[in-house]
Every structure is written in structure tokens, then in C-alpha cells.
Protein backbone atom coordinates (compact mmCIF):
# COMPACT_ATOMS: atom_id res chain seq x y z
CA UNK A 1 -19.28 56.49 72.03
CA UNK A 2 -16.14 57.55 73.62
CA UNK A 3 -15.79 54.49 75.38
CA UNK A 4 -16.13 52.84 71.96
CA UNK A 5 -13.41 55.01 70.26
CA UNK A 6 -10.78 54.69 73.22
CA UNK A 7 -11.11 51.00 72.93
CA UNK A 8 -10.47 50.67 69.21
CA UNK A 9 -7.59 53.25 69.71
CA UNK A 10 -5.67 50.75 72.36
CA UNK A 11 -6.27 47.63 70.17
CA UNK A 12 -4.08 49.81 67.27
CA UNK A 13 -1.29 50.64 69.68
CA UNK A 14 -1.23 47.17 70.91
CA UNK A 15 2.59 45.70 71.39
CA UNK A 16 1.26 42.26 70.75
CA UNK A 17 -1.35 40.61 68.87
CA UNK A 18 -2.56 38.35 71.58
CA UNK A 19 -5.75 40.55 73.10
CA UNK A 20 -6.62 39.90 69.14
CA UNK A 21 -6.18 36.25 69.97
CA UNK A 22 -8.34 36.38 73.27
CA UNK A 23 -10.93 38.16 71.65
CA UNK A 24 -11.06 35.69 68.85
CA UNK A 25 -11.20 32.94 71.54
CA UNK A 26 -13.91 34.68 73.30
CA UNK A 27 -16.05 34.57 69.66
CA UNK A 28 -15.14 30.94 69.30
CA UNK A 29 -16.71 30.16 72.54
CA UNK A 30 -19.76 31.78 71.41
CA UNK A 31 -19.91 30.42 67.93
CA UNK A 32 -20.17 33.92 66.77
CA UNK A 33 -19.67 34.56 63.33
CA UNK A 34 -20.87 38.19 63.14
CA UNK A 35 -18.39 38.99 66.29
CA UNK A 36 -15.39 37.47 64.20
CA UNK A 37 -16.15 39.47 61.56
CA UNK A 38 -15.95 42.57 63.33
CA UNK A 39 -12.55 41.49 65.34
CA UNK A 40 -11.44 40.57 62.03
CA UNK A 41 -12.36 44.20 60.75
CA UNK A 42 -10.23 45.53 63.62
CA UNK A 43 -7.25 43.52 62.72
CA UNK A 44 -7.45 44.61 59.27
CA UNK A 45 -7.04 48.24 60.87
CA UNK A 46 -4.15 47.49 63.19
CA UNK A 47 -0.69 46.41 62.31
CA UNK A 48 -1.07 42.85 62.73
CA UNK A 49 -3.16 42.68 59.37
CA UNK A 50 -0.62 40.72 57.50
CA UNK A 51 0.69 38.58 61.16
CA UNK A 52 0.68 34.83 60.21
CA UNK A 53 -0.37 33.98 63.87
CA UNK A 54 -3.79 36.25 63.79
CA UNK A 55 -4.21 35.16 60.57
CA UNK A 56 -4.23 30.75 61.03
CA UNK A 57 -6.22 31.72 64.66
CA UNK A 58 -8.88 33.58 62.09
CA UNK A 59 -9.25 30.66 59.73
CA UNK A 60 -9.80 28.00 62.62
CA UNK A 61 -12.18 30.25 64.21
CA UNK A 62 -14.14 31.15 61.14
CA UNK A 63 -13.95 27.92 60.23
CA UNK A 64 -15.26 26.70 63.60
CA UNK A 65 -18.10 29.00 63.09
CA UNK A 66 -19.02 27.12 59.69
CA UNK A 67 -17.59 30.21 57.56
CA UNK A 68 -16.12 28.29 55.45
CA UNK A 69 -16.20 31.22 52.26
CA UNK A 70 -14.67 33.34 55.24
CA UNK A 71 -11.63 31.14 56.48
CA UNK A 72 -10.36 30.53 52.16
CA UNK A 73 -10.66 34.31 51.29
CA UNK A 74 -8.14 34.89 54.49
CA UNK A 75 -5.73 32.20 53.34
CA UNK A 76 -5.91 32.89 50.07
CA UNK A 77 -5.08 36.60 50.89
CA UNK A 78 -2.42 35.94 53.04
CA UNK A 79 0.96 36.99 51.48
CA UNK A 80 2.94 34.57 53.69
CA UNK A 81 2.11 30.90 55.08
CA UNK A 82 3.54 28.78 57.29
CA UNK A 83 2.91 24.85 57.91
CA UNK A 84 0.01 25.60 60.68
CA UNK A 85 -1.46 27.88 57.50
CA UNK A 86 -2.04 24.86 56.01
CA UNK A 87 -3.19 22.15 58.15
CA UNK A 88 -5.53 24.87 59.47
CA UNK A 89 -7.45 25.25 56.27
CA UNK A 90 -7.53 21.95 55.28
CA UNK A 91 -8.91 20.82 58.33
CA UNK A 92 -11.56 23.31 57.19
CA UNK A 93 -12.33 21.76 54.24
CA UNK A 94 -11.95 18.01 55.36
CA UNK A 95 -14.52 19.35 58.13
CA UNK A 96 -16.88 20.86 55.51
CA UNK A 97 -17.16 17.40 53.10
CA UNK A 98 -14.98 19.63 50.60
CA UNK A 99 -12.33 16.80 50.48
CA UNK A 100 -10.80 16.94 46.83
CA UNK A 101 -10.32 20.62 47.29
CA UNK A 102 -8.71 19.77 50.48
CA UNK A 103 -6.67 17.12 48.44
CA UNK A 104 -5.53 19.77 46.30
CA UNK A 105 -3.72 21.90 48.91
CA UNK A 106 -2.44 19.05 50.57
CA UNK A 107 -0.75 17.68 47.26
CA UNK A 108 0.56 21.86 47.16
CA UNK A 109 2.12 21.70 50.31
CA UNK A 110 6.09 21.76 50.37
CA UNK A 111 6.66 20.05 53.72
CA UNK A 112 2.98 18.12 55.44
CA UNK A 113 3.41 17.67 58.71
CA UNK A 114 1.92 14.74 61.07
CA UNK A 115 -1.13 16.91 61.48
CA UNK A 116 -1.68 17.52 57.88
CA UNK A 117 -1.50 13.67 57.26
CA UNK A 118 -3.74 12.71 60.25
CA UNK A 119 -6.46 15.46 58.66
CA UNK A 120 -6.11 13.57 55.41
CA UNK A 121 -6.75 10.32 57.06
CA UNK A 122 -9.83 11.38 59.80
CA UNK A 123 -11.41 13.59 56.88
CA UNK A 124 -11.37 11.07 54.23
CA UNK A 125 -12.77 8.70 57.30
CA UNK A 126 -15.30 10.46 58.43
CA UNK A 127 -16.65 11.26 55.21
CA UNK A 128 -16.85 7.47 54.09
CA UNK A 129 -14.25 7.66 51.88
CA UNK A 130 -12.56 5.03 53.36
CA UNK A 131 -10.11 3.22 51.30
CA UNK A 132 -8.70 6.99 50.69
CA UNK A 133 -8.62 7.20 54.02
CA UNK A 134 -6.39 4.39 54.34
CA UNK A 135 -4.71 4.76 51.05
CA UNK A 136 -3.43 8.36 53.07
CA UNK A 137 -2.89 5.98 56.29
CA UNK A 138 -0.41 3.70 54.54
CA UNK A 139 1.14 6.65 52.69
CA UNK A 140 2.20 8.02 56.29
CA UNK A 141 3.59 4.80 57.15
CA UNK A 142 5.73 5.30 54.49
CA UNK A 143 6.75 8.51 54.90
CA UNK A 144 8.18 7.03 58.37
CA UNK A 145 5.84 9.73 60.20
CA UNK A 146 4.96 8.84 63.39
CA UNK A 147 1.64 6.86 63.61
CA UNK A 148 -0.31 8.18 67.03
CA UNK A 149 -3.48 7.82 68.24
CA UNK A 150 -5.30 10.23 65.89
CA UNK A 151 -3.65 7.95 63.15
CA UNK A 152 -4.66 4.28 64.24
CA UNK A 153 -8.56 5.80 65.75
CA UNK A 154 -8.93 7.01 62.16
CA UNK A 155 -7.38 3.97 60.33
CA UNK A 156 -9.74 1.92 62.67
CA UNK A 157 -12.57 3.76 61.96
CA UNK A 158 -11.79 3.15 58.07
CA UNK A 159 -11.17 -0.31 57.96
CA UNK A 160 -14.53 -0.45 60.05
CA UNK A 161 -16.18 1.15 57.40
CA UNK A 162 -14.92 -0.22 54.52
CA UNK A 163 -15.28 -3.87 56.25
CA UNK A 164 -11.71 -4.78 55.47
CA UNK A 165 -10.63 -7.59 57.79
CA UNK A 166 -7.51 -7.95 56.54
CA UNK A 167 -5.95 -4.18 56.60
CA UNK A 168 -7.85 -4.20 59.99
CA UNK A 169 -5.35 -7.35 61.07
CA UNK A 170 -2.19 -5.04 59.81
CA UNK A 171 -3.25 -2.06 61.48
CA UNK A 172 -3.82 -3.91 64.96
CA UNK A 173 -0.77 -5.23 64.65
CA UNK A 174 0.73 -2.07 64.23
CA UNK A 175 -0.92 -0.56 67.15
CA UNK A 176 0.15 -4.17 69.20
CA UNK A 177 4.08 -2.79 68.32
CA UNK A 178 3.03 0.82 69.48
CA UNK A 179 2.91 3.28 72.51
CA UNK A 180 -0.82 2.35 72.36
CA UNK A 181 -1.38 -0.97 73.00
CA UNK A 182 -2.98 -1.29 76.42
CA UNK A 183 -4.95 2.17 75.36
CA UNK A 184 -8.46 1.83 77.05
CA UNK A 185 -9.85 4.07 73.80
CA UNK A 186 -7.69 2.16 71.16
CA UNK A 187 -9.06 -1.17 72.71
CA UNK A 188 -12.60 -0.42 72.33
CA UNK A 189 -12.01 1.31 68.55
CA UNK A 190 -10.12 -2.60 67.67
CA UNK A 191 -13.36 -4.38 68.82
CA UNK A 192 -15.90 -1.93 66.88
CA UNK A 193 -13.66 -2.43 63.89
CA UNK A 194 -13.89 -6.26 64.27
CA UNK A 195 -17.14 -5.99 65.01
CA UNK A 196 -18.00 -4.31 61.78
CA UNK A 197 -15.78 -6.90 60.13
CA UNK A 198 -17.64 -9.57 60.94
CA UNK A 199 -15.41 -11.24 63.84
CA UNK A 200 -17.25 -11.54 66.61
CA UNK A 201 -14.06 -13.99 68.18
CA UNK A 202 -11.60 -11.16 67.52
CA UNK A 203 -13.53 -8.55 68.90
CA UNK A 204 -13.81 -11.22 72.30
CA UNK A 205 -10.24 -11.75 71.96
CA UNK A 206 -8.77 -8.07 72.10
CA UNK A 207 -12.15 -7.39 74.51
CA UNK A 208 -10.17 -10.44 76.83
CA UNK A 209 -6.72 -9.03 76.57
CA UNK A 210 -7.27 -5.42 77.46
CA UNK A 211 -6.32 -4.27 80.98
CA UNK A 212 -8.10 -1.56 81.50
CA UNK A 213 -12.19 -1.36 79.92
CA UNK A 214 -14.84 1.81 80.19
CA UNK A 215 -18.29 2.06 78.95
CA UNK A 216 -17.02 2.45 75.77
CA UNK A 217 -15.42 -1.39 75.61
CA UNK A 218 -18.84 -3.01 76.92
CA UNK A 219 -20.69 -1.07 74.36
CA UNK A 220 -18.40 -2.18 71.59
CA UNK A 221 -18.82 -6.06 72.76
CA UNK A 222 -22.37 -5.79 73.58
CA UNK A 223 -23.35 -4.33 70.00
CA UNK A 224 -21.15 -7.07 68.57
């Protein structure tokens, strides 16, 4: 019992809140949700209750451990947020299926980052909402964000879904003017799309041009 006490008396005279973050690390590896709830209880009781650091690592780790209820009472209870607030619960939500609520914070956000736009994009994806997934896609496009891989794979995976052949033709060339053209993993996520599409020749044709191939390519082709 001693033992016990002398620990929770070092985590409150901590100078940092990072043995907080360890420990919350240490319950994500376990997909714990009864062991974030009690590190949670001891960062209520230290002086890092109100930290916005302790507080985004708590909603990805709750949320990681399918707490969903858990991760939006901390947000909403936090009296301060910063951009990583944000993405972090909405990635959440886009997780859980609950896309319009994630919709909802992301149209409430002051400044979206390319993370928040890329969770609006997979989410809406992977949930077979597709031409809201691309709808978010183009939007980012014109925001002049960035478009990386997380973008195109989820655009891809989209216009797959949707069997749209010819936003599939504008994204590919997009990624043919990008950082990511002779990507392996970008490669075998154009011939899938095509694929789905219904064009066996383009699939061959991007299948023909790549340099480098894995498991993943022959898959693609072979299932086309």
C-alpha cells in the first residue's frame, strides 16, 4: 500500500507531463480501456489536468481503445484547444462511422490543417461515402493544401468505389505531376481503381509503366 501511495505522490510532483504520456502509451499498447481510465483519474489529480498535450494524447488513446463517449466528454471539457485538439477527435469520429458529427466540428474549426482534410477525405472513403469523400478531396485542391499520399490513396480508394472513371483520370493525372509518381503503393492503388472502373487496359498500362512492383501490384492486375 505504501508502495502504491509513494507512486501516486511522485506522479503529482512531476516537472513534466511526459511519464503521463508513457503511461498512456503503455495502455495504448494494451488496448486497455480500464487502465486509461485510471491514468486519466491521476491526471485529473495532478497539475496537468487542464495541459492541452495530456489532454489530445487522452482522446487518441481512448479513442484507440473504442471509447468513443470517453475521448468527446474530454474535448468537450477542455477549456482550451489547439489544431491537434481537433484533428484528434475527428479522426475519432470518422473512425467510429459518426461522420456528420465529425462534419460538424470540421465545418467549426477556425484554421483545418492538411491532417484534418485528409481525415475528411479517408473517413468519408472508408465509410462508402464516396463522392463526399471526393467532394472534400477537390475542396483541398482548392484550398492549395498540399495533396500527399494519404490524399491521392484515399481519393483512389473513392473513385474506386464510386466507379468514377473520369475523376479517377484527373486524380492520376494529378498524382503523374506529383512527388508520387513512381510510388510502388500509389501504382498498385491506380490499377485497383481502374480495375474497379472497368479498364482493364488502364490498369495494364500504369501496371507497364511502373518501375518498381510488390505483391501488392500483381494482386491488383491479377484480380483485374
Amino acid at each position: 500500500m505504501e508502495t502504491r501511495h509513494g507512486l501516486v505522490r511522485d506522479l503529482l510532483c512531476l516537472p513534466d507531463s511526459s511519464p503521463f504520456a508513457k503511461l498512456l502509451d503503455s495502455c495504448l499498447r494494451s488496448r486497455s480501456a480500464r487502465e486509461t481510465r485510471r491514468v486519466h483519474a491521476r491526471i485529473l489529480n495532478s497539475q496537468f489536468s487542464k495541459e492541452i498535450f495530456i489532454q489530445n494524447r487522452l482522446i487518441d488513446v481512448y479513442g484507440k481503445c473504442d471509447c468513443l463517449d470517453d475521448a468527446r466528454k474530454v474535448f468537450d471539457r477542455m477549456p482550451q484547444r489547439n489544431t491537434f485538439t481537433w484533428n484528434s477527435i475527428i479522426t475519432v469520429l470518422t473512425k467510429s462511422g459518426f461522420l456528420d458529427e465529425a462534419a460538424r466540428l470540421f465545418r467549426s474549426m477556425s484554421d483545418p490543417d492538411q491532417c484534418s482534410w485528409n481525415s475528411m477525405v479517408s473517413g468519408f472513403a472508408q465509410h462508402d461515402r464516396f463522392e463526399e469523400s471526393l467532394e472534400y478531396f477537390v475542396k483541398i485542391h482548392k484550398e492549395n493544401f498540399f495533396l500527399n499520399e494519404y490524399s491521392f490513396g484515399s481519393a483512389l480508394s473513392a473513385c474506386a468505389g464510386f466507379m468514377d472513371f473520369d475523376i479517377g483520370i484527373q486524380v492520376h493525372a494529378m498524382v503523374s505531376k506529383s512527388w508520387y509518381s513512381t510510388d510502388v503503393f500509389m501504382g498498385s492503388a491506380l490499377i485497383d481503381m481502374y480495375s474497379k472502373c472497368g479498364s482493364v487496359a488502364c490498369s495494364q498500362d500504369v501496371f507497364s509503366g511502373m518501375i518498381e512492383r510488390n505483391l501488392v501490384t500483381w494482386n491488383s492486375l491479377i484480380t483485374c
